[in-house]
PDB file of N, CA and C in Angstrom:
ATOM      1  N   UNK A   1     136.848  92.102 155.857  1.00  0.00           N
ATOM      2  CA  UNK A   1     138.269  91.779 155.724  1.00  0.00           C
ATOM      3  C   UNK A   1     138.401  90.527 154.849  1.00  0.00           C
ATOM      4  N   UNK A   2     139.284  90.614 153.873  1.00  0.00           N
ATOM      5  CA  UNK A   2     139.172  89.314 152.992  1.00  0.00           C
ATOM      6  C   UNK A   2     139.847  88.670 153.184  1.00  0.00           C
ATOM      7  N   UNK A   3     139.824  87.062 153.272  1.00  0.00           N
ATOM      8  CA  UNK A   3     140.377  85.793 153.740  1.00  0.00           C
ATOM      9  C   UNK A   3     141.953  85.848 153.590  1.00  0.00           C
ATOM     10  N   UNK A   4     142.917  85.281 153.801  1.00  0.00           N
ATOM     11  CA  UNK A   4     144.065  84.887 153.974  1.00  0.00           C
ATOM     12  C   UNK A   4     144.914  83.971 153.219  1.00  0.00           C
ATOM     13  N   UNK A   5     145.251  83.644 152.157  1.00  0.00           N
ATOM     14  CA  UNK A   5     145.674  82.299 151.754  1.00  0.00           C
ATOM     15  C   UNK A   5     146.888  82.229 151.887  1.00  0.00           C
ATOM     16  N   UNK A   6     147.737  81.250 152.221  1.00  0.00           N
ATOM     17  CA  UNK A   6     149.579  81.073 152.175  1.00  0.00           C
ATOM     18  C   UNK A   6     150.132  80.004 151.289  1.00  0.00           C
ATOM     19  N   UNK A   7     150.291  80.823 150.167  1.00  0.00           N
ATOM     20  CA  UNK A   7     151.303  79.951 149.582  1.00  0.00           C
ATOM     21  C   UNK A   7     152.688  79.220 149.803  1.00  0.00           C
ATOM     22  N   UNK A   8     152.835  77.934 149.538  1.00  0.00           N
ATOM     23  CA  UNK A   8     153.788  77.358 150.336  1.00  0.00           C
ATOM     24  C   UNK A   8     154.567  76.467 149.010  1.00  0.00           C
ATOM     25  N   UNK A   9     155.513  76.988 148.756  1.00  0.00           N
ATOM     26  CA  UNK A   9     156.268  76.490 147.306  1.00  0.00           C
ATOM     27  C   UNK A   9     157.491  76.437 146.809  1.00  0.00           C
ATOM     28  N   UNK A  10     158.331  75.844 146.732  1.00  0.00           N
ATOM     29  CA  UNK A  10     159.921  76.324 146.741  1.00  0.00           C
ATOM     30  C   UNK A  10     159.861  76.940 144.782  1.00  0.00           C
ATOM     31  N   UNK A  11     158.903  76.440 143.998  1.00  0.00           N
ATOM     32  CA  UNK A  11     158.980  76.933 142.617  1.00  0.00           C
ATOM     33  C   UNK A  11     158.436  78.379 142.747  1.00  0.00           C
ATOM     34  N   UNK A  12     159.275  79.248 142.530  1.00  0.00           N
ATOM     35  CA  UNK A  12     158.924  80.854 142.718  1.00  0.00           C
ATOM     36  C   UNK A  12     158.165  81.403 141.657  1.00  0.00           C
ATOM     37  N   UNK A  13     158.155  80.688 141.005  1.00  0.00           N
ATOM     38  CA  UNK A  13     156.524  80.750 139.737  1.00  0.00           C
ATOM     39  C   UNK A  13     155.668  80.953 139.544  1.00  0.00           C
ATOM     40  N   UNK A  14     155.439  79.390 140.370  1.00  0.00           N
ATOM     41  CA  UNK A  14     154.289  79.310 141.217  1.00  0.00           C
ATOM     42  C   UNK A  14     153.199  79.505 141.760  1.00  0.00           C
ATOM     43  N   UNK A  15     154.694  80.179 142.643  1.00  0.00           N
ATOM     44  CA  UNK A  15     154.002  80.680 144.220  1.00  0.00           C
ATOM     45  C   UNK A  15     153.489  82.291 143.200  1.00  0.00           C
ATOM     46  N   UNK A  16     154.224  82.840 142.615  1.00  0.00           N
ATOM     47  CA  UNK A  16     153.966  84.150 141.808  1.00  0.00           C
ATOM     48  C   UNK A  16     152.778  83.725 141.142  1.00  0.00           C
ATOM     49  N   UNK A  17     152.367  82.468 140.711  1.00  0.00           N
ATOM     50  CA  UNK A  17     150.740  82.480 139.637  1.00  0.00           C
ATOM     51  C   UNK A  17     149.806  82.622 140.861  1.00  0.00           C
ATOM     52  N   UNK A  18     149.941  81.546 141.598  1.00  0.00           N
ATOM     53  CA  UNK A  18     148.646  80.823 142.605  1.00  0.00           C
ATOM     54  C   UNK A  18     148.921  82.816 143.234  1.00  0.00           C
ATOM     55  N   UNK A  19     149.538  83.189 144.160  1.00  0.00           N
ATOM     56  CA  UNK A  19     149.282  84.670 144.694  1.00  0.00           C
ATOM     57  C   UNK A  19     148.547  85.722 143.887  1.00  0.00           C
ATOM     58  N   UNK A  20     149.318  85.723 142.226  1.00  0.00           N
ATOM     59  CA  UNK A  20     148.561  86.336 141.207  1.00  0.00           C
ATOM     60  C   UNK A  20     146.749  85.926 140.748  1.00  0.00           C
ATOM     61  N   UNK A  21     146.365  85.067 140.837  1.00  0.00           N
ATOM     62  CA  UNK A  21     145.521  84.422 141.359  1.00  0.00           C
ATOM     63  C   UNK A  21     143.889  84.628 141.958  1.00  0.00           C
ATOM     64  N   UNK A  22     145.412  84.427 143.243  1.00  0.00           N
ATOM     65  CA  UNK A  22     144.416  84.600 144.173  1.00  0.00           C
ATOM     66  C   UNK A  22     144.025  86.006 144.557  1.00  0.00           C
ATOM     67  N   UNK A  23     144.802  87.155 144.546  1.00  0.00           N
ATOM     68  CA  UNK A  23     144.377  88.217 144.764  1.00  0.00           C
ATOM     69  C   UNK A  23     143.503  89.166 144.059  1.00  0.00           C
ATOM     70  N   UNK A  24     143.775  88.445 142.800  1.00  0.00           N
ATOM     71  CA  UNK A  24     142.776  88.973 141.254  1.00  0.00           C
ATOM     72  C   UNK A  24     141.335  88.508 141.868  1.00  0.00           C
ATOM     73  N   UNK A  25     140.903  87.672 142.748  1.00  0.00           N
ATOM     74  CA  UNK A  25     139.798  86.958 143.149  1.00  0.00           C
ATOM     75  C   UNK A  25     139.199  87.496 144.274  1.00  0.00           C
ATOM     76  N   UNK A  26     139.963  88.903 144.884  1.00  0.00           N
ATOM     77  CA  UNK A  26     139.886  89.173 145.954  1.00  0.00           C
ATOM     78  C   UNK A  26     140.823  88.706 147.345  1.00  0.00           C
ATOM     79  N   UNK A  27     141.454  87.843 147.623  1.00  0.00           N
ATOM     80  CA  UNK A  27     141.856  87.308 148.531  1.00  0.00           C
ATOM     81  C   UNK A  27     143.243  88.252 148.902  1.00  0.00           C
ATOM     82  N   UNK A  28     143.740  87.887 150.099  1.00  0.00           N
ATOM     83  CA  UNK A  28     145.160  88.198 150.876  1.00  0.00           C
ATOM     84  C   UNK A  28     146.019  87.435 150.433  1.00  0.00           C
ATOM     85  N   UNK A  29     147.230  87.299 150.406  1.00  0.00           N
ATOM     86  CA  UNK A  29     148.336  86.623 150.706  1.00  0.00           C
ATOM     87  C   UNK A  29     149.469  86.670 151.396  1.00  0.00           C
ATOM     88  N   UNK A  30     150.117  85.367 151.386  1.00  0.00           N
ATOM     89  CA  UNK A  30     151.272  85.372 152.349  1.00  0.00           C
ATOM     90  C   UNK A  30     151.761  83.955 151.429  1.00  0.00           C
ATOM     91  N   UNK A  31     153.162  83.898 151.162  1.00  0.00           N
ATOM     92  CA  UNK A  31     154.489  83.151 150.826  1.00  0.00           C
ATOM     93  C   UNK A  31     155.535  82.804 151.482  1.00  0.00           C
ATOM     94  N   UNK A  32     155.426  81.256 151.081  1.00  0.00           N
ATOM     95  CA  UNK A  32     156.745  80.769 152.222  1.00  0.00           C
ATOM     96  C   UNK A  32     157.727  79.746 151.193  1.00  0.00           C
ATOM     97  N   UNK A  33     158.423  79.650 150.710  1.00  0.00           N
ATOM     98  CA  UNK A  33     159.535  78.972 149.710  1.00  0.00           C
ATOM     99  C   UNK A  33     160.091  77.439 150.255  1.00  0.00           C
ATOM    100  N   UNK A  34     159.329  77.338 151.913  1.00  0.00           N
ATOM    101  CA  UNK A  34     159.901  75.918 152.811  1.00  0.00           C
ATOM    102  C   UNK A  34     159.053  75.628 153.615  1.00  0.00           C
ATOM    103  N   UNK A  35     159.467  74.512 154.325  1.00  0.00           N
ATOM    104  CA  UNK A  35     158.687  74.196 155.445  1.00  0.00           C
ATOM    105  C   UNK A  35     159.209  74.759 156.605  1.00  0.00           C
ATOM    106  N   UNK A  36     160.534  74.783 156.740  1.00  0.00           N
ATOM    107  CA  UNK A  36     160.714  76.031 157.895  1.00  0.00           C
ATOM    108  C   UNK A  36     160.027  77.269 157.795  1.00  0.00           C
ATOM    109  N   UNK A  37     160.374  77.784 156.997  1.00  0.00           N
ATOM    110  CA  UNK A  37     159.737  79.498 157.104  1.00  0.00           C
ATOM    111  C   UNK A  37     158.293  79.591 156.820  1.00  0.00           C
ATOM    112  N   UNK A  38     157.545  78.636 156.054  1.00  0.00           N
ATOM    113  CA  UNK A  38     156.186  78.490 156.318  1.00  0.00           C
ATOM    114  C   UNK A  38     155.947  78.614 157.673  1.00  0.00           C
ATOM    115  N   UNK A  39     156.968  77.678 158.720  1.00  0.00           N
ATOM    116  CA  UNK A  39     155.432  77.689 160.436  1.00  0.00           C
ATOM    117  C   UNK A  39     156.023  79.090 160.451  1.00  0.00           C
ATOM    118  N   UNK A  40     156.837  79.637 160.277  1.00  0.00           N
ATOM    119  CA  UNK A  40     156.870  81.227 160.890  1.00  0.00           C
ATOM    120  C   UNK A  40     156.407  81.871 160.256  1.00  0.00           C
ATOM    121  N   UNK A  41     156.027  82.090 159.432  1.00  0.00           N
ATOM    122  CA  UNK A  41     155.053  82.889 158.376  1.00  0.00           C
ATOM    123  C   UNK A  41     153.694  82.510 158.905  1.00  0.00           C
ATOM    124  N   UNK A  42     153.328  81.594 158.889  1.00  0.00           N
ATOM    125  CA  UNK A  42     151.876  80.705 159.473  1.00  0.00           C
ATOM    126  C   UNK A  42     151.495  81.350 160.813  1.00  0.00           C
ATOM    127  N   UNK A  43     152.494  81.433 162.016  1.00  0.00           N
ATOM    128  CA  UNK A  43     152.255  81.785 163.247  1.00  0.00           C
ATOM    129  C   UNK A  43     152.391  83.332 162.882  1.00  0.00           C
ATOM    130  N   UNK A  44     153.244  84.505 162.464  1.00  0.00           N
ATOM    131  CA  UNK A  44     152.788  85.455 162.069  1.00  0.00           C
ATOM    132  C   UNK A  44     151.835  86.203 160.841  1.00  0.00           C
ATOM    133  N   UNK A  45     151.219  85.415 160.154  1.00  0.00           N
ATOM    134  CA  UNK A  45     150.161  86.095 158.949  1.00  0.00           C
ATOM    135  C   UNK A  45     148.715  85.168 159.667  1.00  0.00           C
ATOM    136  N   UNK A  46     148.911  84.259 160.382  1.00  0.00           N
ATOM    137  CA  UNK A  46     147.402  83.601 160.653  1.00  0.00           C
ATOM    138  C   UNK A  46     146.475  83.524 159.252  1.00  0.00           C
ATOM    139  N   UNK A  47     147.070  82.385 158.263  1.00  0.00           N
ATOM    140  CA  UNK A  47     146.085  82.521 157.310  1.00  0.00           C
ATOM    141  C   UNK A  47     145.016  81.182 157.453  1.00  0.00           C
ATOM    142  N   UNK A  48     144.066  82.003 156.410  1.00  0.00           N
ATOM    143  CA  UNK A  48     142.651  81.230 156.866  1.00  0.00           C
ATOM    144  C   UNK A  48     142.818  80.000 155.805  1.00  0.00           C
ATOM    145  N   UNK A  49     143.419  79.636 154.723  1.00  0.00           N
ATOM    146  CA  UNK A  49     143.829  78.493 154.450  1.00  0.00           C
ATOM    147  C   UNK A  49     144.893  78.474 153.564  1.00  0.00           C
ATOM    148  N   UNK A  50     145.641  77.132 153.573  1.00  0.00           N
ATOM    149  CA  UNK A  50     147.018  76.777 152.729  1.00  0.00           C
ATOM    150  C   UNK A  50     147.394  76.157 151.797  1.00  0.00           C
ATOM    151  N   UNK A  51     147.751  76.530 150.552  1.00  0.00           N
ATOM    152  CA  UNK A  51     147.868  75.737 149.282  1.00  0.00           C
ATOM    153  C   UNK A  51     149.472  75.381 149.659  1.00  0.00           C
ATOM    154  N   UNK A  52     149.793  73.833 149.687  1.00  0.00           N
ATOM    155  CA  UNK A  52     151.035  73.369 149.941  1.00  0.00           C
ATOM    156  C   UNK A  52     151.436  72.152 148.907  1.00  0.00           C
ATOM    157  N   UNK A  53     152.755  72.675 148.461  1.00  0.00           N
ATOM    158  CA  UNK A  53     153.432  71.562 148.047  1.00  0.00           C
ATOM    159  C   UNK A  53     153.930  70.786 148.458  1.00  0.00           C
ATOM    160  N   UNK A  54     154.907  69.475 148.545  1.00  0.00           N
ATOM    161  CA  UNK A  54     154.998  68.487 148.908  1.00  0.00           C
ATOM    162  C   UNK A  54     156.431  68.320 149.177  1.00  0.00           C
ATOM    163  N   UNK A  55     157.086  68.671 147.950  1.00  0.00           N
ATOM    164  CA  UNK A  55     158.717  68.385 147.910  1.00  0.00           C
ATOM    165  C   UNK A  55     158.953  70.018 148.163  1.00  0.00           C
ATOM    166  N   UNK A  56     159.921  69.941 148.701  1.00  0.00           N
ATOM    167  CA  UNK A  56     160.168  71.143 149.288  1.00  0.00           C
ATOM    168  C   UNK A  56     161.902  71.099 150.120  1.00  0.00           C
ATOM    169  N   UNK A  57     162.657  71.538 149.738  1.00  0.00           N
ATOM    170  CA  UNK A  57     164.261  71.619 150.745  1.00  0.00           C
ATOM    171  C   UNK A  57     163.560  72.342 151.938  1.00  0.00           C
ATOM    172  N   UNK A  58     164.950  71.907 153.013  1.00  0.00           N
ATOM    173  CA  UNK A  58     164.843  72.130 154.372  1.00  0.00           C
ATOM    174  C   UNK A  58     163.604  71.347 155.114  1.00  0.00           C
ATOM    175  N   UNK A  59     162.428  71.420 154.309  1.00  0.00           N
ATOM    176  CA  UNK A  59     161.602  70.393 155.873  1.00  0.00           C
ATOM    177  C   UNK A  59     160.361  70.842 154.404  1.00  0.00           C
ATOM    178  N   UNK A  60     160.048  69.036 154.360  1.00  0.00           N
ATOM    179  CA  UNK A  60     158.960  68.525 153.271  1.00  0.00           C
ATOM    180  C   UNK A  60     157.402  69.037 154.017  1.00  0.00           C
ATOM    181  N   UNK A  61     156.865  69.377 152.991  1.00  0.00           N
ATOM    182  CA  UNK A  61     155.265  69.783 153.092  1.00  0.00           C
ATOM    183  C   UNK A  61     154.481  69.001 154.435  1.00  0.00           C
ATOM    184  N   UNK A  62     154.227  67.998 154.325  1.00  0.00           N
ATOM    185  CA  UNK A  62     153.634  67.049 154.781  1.00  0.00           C
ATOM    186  C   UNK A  62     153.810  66.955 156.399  1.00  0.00           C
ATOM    187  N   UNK A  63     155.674  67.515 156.549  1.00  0.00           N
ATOM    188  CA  UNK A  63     156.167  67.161 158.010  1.00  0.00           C
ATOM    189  C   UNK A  63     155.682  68.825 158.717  1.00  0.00           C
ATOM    190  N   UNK A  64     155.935  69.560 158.081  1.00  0.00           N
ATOM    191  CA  UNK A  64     155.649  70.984 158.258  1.00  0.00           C
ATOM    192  C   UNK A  64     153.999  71.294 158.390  1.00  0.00           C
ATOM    193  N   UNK A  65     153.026  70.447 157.943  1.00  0.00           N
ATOM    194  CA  UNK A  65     151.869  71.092 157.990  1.00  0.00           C
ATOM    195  C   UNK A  65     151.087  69.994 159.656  1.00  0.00           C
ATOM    196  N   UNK A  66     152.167  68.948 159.523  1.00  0.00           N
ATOM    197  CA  UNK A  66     151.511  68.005 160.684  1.00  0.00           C
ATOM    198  C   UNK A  66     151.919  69.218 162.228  1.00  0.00           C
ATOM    199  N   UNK A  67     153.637  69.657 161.728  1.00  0.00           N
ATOM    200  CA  UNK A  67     154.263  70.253 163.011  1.00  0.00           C
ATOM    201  C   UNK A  67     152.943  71.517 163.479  1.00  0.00           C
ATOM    202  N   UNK A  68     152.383  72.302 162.325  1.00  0.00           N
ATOM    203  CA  UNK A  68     151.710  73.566 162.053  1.00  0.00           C
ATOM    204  C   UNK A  68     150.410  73.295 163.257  1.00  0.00           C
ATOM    205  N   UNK A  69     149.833  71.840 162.335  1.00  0.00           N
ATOM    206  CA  UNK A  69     148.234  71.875 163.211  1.00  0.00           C
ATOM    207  C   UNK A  69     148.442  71.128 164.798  1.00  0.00           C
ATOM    208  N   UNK A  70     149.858  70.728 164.730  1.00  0.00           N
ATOM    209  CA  UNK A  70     149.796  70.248 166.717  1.00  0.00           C
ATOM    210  C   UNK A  70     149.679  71.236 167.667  1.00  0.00           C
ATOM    211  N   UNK A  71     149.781  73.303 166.687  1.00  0.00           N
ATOM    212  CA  UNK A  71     149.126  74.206 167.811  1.00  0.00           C
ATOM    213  C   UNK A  71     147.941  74.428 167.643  1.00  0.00           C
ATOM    214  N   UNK A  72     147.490  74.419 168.810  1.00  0.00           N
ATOM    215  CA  UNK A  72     145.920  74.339 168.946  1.00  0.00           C
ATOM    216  C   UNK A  72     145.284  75.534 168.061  1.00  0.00           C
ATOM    217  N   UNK A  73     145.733  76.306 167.528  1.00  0.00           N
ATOM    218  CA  UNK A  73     144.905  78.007 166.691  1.00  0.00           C
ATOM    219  C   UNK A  73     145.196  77.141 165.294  1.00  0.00           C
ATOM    220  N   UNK A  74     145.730  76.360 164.798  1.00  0.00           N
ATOM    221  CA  UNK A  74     146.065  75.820 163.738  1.00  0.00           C
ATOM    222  C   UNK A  74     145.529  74.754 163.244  1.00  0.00           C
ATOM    223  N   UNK A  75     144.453  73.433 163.901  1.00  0.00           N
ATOM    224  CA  UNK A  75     144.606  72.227 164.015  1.00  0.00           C
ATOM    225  C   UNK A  75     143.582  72.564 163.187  1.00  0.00           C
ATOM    226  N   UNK A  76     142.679  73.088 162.655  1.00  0.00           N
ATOM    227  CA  UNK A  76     142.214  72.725 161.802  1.00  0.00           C
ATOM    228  C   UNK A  76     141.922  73.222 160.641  1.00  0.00           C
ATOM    229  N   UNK A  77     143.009  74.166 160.416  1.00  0.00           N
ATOM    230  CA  UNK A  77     143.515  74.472 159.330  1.00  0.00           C
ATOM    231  C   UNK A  77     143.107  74.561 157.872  1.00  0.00           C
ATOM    232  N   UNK A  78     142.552  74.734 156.624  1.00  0.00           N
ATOM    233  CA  UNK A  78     142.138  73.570 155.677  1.00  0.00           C
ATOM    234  C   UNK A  78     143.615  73.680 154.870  1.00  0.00           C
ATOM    235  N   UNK A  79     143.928  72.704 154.019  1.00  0.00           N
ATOM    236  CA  UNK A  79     145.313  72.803 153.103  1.00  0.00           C
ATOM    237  C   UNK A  79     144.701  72.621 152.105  1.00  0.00           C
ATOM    238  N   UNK A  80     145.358  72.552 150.600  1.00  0.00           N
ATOM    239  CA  UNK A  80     144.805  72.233 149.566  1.00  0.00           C
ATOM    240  C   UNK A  80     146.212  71.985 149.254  1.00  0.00           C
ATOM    241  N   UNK A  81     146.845  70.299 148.948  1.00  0.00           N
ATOM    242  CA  UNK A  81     148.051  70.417 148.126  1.00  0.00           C
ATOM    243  C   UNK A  81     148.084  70.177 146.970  1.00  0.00           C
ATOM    244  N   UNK A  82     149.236  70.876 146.557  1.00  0.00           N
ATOM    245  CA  UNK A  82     149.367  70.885 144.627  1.00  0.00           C
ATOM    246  C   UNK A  82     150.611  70.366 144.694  1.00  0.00           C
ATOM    247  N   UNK A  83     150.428  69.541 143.855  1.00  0.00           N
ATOM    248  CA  UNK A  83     152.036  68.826 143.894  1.00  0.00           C
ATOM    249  C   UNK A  83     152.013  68.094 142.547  1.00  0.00           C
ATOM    250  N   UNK A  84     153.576  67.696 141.961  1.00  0.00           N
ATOM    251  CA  UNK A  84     153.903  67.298 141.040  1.00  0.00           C
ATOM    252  C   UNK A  84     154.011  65.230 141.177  1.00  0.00           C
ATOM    253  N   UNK A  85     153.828  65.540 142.253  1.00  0.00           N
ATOM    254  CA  UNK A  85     154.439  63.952 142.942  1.00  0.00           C
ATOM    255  C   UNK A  85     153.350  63.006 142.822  1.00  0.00           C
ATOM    256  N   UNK A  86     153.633  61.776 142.417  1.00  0.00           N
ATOM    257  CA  UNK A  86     152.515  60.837 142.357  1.00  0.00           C
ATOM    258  C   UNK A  86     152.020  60.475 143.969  1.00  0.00           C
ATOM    259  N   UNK A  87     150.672  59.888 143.772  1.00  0.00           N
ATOM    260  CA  UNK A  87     150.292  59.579 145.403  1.00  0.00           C
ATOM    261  C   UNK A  87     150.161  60.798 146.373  1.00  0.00           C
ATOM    262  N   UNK A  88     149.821  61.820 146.087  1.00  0.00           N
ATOM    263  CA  UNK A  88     149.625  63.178 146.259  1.00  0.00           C
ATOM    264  C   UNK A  88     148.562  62.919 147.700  1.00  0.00           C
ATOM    265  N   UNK A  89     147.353  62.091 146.957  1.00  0.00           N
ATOM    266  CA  UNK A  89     146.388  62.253 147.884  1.00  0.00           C
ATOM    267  C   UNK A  89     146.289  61.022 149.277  1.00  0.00           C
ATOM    268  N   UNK A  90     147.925  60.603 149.101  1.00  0.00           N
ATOM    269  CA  UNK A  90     148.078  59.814 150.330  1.00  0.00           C
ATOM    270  C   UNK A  90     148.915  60.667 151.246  1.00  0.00           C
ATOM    271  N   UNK A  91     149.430  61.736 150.803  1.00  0.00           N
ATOM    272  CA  UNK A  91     150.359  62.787 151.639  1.00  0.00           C
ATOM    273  C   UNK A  91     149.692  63.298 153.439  1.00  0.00           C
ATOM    274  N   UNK A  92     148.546  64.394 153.278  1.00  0.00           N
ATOM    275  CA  UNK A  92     148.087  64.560 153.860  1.00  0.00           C
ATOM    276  C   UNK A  92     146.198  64.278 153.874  1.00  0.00           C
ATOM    277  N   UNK A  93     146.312  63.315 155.200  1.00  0.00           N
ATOM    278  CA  UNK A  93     144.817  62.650 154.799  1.00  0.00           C
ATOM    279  C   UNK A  93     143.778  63.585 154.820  1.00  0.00           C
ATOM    280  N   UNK A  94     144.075  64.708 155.543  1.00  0.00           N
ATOM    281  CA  UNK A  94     143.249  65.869 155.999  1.00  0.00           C
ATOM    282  C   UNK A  94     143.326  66.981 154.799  1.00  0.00           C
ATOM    283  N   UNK A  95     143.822  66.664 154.145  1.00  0.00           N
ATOM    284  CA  UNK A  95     143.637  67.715 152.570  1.00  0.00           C
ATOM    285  C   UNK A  95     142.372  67.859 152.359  1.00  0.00           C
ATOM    286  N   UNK A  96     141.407  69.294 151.886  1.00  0.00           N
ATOM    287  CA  UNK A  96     140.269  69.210 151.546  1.00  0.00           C
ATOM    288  C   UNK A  96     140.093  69.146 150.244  1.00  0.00           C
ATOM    289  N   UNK A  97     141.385  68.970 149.639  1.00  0.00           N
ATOM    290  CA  UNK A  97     141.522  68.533 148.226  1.00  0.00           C
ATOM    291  C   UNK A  97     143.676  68.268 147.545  1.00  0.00           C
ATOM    292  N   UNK A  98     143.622  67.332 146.642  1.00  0.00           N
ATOM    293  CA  UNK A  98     144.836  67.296 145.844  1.00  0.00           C
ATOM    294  C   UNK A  98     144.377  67.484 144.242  1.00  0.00           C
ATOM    295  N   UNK A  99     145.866  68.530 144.380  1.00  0.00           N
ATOM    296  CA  UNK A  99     145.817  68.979 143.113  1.00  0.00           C
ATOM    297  C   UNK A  99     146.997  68.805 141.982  1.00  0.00           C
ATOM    298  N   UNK A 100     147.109  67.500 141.128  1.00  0.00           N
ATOM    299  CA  UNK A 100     148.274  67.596 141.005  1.00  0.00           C
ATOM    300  C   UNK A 100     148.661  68.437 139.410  1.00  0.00           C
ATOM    301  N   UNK A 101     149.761  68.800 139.650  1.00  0.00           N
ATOM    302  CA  UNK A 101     151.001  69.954 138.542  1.00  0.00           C
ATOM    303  C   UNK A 101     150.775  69.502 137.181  1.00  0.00           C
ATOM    304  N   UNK A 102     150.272  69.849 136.378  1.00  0.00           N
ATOM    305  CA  UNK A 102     150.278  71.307 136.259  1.00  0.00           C
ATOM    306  C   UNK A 102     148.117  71.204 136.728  1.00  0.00           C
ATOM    307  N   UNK A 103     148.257  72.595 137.028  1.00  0.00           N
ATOM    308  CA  UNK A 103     146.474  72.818 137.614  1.00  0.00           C
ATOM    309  C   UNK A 103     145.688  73.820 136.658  1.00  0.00           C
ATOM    310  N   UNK A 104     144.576  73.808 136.864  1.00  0.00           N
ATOM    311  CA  UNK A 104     143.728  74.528 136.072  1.00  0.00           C
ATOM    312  C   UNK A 104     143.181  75.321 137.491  1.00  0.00           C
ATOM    313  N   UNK A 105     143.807  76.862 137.047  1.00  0.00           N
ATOM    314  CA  UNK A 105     143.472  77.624 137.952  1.00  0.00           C
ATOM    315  C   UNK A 105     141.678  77.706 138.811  1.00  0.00           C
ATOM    316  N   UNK A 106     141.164  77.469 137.170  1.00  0.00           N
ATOM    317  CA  UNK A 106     139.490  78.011 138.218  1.00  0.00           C
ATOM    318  C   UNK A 106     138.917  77.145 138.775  1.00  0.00           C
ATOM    319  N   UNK A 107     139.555  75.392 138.748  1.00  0.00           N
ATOM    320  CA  UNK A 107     139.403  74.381 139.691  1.00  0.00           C
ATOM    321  C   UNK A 107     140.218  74.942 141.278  1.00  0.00           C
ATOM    322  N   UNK A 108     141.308  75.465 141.162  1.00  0.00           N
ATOM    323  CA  UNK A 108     141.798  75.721 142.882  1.00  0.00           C
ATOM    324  C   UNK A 108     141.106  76.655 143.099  1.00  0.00           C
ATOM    325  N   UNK A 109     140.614  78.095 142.268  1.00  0.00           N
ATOM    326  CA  UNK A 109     139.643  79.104 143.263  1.00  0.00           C
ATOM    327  C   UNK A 109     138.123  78.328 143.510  1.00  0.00           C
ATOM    328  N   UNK A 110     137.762  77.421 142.692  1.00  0.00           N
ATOM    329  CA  UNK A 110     136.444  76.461 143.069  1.00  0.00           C
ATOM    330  C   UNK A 110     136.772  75.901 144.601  1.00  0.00           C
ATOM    331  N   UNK A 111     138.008  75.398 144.744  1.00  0.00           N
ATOM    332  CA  UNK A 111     137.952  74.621 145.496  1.00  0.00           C
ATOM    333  C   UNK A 111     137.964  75.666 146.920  1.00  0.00           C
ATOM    334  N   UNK A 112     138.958  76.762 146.749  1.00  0.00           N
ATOM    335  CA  UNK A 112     139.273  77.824 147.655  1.00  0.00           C
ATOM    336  C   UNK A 112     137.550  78.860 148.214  1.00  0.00           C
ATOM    337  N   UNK A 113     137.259  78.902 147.002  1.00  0.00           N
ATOM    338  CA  UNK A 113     135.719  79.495 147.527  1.00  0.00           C
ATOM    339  C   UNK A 113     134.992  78.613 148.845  1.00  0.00           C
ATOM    340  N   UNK A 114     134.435  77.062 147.774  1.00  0.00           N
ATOM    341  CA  UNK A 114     134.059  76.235 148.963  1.00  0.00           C
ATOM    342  C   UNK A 114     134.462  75.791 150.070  1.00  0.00           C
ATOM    343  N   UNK A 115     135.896  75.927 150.184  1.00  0.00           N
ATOM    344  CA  UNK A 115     136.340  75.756 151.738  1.00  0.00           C
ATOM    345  C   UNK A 115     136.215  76.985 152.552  1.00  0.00           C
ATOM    346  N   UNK A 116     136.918  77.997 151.931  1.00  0.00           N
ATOM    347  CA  UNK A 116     136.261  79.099 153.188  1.00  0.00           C
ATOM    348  C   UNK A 116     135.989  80.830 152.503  1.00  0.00           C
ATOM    349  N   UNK A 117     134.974  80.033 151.308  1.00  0.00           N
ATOM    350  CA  UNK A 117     134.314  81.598 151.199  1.00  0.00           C
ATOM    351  C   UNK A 117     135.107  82.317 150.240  1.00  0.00           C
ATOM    352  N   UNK A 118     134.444  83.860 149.837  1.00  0.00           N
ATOM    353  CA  UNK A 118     134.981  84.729 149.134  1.00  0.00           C
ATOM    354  C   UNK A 118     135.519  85.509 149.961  1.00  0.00           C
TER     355      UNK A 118
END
């Protein structure tokens, strides 16, 4: 069964490259446009890790991925954020990487392999 990734992005672009992407690579997906509908997407797709942006309407990256890992099936999660925003890699300390806008795709599947596999 091949891994899970959730894109999390209000730029519908984006979220359309990184999915395009990732599935060309083999992988699953799942898309969320907020930080609200990310935890409900999150609690129904159970993905095995999360590329998240930062700025985001309705509820910012950062507050949404802390709310995500306080359930215990979640806490350790890996994220990878991509963001346009300076200070990226003070967002979330638990990032297993920051990536900031614009990205070079075969650096995020580098990074996506070594965190959890093909």
């Amino acid at each position: 069964m091949p891994k899970k990734i959730m894109v999390v992005d209000d730029d519908e672009a984006i979220v359309d490259y990184l999915v395009n992407v990732f599935e060309d690579h083999g992988y699953c997906t799942c898309r969320a446009s907020d930080g609200v509908t990310a935890y409900d997407v999150a609690l129904a797709e159970k993905p095995d890790l999360i590329t998240l942006d930062l700025e985001m309407p309705n509820e910012w990256g950062p507050r949404f991925y802390r709310k995500l890992t306080q359930t215990e099936e979640f806490e350790s999660l890996p994220v990878i954020v991509i963001s346009g925003l300076s200070g990226i890699h003070l967002a979330i300390k638990r990032a297993v990487a920051t990536i900031k806008k614009p990205f070079d795709p075969a650096e995020v599947i580098q990074i996506v392999r070594d965190t959890i596999g093909e």
